[in-house]
C-alpha atoms as a PDB file:
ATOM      1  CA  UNK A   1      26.902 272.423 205.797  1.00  0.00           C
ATOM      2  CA  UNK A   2      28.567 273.980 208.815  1.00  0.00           C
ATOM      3  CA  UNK A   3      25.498 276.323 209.100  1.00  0.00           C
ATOM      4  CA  UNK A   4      23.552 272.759 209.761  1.00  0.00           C
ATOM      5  CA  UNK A   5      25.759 271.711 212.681  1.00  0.00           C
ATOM      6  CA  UNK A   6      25.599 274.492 214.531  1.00  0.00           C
ATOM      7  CA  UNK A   7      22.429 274.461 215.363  1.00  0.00           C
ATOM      8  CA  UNK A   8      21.765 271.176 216.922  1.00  0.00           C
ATOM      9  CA  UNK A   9      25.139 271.735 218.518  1.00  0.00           C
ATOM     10  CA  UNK A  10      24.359 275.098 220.401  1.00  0.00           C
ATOM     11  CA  UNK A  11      21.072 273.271 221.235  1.00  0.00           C
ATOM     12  CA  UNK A  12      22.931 270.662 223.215  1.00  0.00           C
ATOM     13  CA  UNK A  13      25.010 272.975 224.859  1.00  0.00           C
ATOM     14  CA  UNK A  14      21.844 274.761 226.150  1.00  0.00           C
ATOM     15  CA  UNK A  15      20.402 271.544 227.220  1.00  0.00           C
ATOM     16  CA  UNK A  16      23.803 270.394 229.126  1.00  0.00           C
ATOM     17  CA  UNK A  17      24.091 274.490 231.025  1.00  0.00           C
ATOM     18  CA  UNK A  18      20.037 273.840 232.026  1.00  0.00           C
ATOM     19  CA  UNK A  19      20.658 270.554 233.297  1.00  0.00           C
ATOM     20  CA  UNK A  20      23.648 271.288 234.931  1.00  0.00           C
ATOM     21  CA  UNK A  21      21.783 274.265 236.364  1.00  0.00           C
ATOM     22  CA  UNK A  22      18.818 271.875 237.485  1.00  0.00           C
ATOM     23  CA  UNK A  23      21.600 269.658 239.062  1.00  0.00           C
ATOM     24  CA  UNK A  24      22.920 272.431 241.059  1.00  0.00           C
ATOM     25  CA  UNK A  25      19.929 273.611 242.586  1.00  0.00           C
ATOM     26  CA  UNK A  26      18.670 269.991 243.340  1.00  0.00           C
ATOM     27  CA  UNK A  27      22.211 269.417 245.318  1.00  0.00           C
ATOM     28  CA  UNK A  28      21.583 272.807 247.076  1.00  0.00           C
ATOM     29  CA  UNK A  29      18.191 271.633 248.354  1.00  0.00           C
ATOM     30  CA  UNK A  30      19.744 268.506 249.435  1.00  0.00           C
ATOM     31  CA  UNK A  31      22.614 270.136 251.301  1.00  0.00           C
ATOM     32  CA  UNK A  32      20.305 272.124 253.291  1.00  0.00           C
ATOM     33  CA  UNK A  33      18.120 269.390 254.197  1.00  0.00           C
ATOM     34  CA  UNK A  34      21.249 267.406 255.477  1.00  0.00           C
ATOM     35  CA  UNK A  35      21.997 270.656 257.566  1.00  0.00           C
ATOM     36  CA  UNK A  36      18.957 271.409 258.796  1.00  0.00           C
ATOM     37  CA  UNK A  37      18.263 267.454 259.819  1.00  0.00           C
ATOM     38  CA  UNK A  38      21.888 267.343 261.374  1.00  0.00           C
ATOM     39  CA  UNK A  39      21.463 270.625 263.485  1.00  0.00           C
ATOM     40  CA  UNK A  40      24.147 272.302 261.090  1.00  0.00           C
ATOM     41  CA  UNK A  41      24.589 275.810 259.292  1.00  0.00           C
ATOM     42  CA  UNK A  42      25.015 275.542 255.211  1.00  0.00           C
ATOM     43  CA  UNK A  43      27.780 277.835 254.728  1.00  0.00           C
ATOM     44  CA  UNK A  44      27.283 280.450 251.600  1.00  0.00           C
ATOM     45  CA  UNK A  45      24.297 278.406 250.520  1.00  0.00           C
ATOM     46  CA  UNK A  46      25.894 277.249 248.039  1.00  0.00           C
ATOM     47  CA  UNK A  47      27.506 273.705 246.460  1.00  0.00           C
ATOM     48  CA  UNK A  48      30.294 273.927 243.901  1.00  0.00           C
ATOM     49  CA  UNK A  49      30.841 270.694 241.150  1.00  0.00           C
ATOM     50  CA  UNK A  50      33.869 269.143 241.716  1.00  0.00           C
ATOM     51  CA  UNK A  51      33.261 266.448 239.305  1.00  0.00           C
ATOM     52  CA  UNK A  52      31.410 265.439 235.990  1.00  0.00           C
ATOM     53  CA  UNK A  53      30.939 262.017 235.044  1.00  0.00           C
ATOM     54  CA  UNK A  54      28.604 259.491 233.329  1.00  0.00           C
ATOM     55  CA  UNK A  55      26.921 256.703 235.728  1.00  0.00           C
ATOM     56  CA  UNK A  56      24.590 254.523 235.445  1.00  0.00           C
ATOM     57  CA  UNK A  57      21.501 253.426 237.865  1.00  0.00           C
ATOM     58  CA  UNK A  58      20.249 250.137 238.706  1.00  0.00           C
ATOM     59  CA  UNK A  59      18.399 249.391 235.631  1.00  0.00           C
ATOM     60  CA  UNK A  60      21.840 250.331 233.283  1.00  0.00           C
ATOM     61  CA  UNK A  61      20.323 253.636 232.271  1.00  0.00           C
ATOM     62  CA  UNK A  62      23.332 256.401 231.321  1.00  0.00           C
ATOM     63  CA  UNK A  63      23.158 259.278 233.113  1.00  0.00           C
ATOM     64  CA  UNK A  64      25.624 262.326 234.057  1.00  0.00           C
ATOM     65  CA  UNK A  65      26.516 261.234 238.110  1.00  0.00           C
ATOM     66  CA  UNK A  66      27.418 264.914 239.660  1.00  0.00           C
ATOM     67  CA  UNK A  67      29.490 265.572 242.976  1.00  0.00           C
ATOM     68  CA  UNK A  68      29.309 268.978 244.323  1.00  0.00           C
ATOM     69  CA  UNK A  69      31.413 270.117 247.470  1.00  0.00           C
ATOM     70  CA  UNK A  70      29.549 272.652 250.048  1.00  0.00           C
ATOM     71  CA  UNK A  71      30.778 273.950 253.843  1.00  0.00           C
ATOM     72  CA  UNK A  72      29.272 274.237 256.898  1.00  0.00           C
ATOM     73  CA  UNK A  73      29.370 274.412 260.749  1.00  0.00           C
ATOM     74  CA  UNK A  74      28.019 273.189 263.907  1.00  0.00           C
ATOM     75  CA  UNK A  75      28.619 276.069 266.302  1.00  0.00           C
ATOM     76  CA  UNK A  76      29.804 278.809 263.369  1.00  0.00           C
ATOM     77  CA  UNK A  77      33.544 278.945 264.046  1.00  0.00           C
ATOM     78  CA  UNK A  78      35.058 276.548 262.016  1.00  0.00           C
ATOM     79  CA  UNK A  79      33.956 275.377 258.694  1.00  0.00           C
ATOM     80  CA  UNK A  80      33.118 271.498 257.803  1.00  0.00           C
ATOM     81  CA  UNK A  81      32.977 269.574 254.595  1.00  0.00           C
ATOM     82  CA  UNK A  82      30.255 267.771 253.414  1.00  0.00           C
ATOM     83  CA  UNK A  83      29.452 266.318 249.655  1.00  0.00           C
ATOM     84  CA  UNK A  84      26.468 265.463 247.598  1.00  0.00           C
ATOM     85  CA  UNK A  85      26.818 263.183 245.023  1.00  0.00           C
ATOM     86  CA  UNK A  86      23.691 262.920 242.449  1.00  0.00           C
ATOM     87  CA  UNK A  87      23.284 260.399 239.602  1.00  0.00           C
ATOM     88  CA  UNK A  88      21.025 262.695 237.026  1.00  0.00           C
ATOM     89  CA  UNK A  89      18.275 264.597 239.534  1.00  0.00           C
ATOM     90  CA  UNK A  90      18.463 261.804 242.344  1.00  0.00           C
ATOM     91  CA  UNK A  91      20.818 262.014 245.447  1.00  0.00           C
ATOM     92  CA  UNK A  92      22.586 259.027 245.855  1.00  0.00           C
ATOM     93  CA  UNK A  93      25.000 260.097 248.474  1.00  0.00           C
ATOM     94  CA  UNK A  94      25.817 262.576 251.436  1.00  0.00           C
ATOM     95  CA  UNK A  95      29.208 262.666 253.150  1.00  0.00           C
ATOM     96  CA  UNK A  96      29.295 265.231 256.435  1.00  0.00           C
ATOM     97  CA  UNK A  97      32.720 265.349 257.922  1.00  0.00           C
ATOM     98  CA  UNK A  98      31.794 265.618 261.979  1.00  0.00           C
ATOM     99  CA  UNK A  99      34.559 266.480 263.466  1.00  0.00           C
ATOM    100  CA  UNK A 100      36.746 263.155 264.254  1.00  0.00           C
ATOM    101  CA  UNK A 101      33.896 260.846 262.264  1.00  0.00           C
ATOM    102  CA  UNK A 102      32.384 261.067 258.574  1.00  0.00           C
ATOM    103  CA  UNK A 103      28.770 260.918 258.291  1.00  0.00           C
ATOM    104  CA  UNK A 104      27.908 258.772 254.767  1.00  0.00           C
ATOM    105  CA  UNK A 105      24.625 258.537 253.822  1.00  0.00           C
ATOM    106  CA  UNK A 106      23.184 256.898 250.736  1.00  0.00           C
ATOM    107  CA  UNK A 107      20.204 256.582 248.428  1.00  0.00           C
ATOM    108  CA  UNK A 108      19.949 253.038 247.820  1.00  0.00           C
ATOM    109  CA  UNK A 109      16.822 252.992 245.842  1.00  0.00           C
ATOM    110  CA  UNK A 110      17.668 255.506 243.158  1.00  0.00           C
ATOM    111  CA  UNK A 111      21.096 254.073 242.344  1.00  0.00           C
ATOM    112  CA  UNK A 112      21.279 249.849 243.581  1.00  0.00           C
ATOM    113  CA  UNK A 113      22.820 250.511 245.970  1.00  0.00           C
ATOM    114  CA  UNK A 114      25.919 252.391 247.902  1.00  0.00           C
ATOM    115  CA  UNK A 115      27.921 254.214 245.111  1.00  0.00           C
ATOM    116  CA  UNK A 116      31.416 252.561 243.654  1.00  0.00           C
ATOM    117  CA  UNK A 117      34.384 254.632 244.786  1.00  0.00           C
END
């Protein structure tokens, strides 16, 4: 019986790593685009997941709602926060932290609206 479960449950797991995976690189394309529109230098290009939740869009379809962390800089000596926030494969949210200011920006069509805090 055991030999049954396994299966479909290493089959999820490989779905949730690919997804997760997909996620990632979607967040990394966004986090460039934000930089590259703002005048800014992504840091590392990379984004790391700071958090892992489900969400749902504006039609009440479930859906794993992502927030990944990256760094970056205006004139290359001091590093800058900024954060993506995707619900599934859309963007719903960028925050860039400008110096004094925070720069939100959101996806209102692919979520309803701004997302819930």
């Amino acid at each position: 019986m055991s030999q049954f479960l396994l299966l479909p449950v290493l089959l999820l797991g490989a779905w949730f790593w690919l997804d997760g995976m997909r996620a990632k690189e979607q967040a990394t394309r966004a986090a460039r685009r934000a930089c590259e529109r703002h005048e800014l230098q992504l840091l590392d290009e990379t984004v790391v997941l700071v958090r892992l939740r489900l969400g749902r869009d504006h039609h009440g379809r479930a859906g794993w709602r992502r927030r990944y962390r990256f760094e970056f800089t205006r004139e290359g000596d001091i590093r800058s926060q900024g954060e993506v926030e995707l619900l599934g494969r859309w963007v719903i949210a960028m925050h860039l932290e400008l110096g004094p200011f925070t720069l939100h920006e959101f996806d209102q069509s692919a979520a309803g609206g701004p997302p819930d805090a």
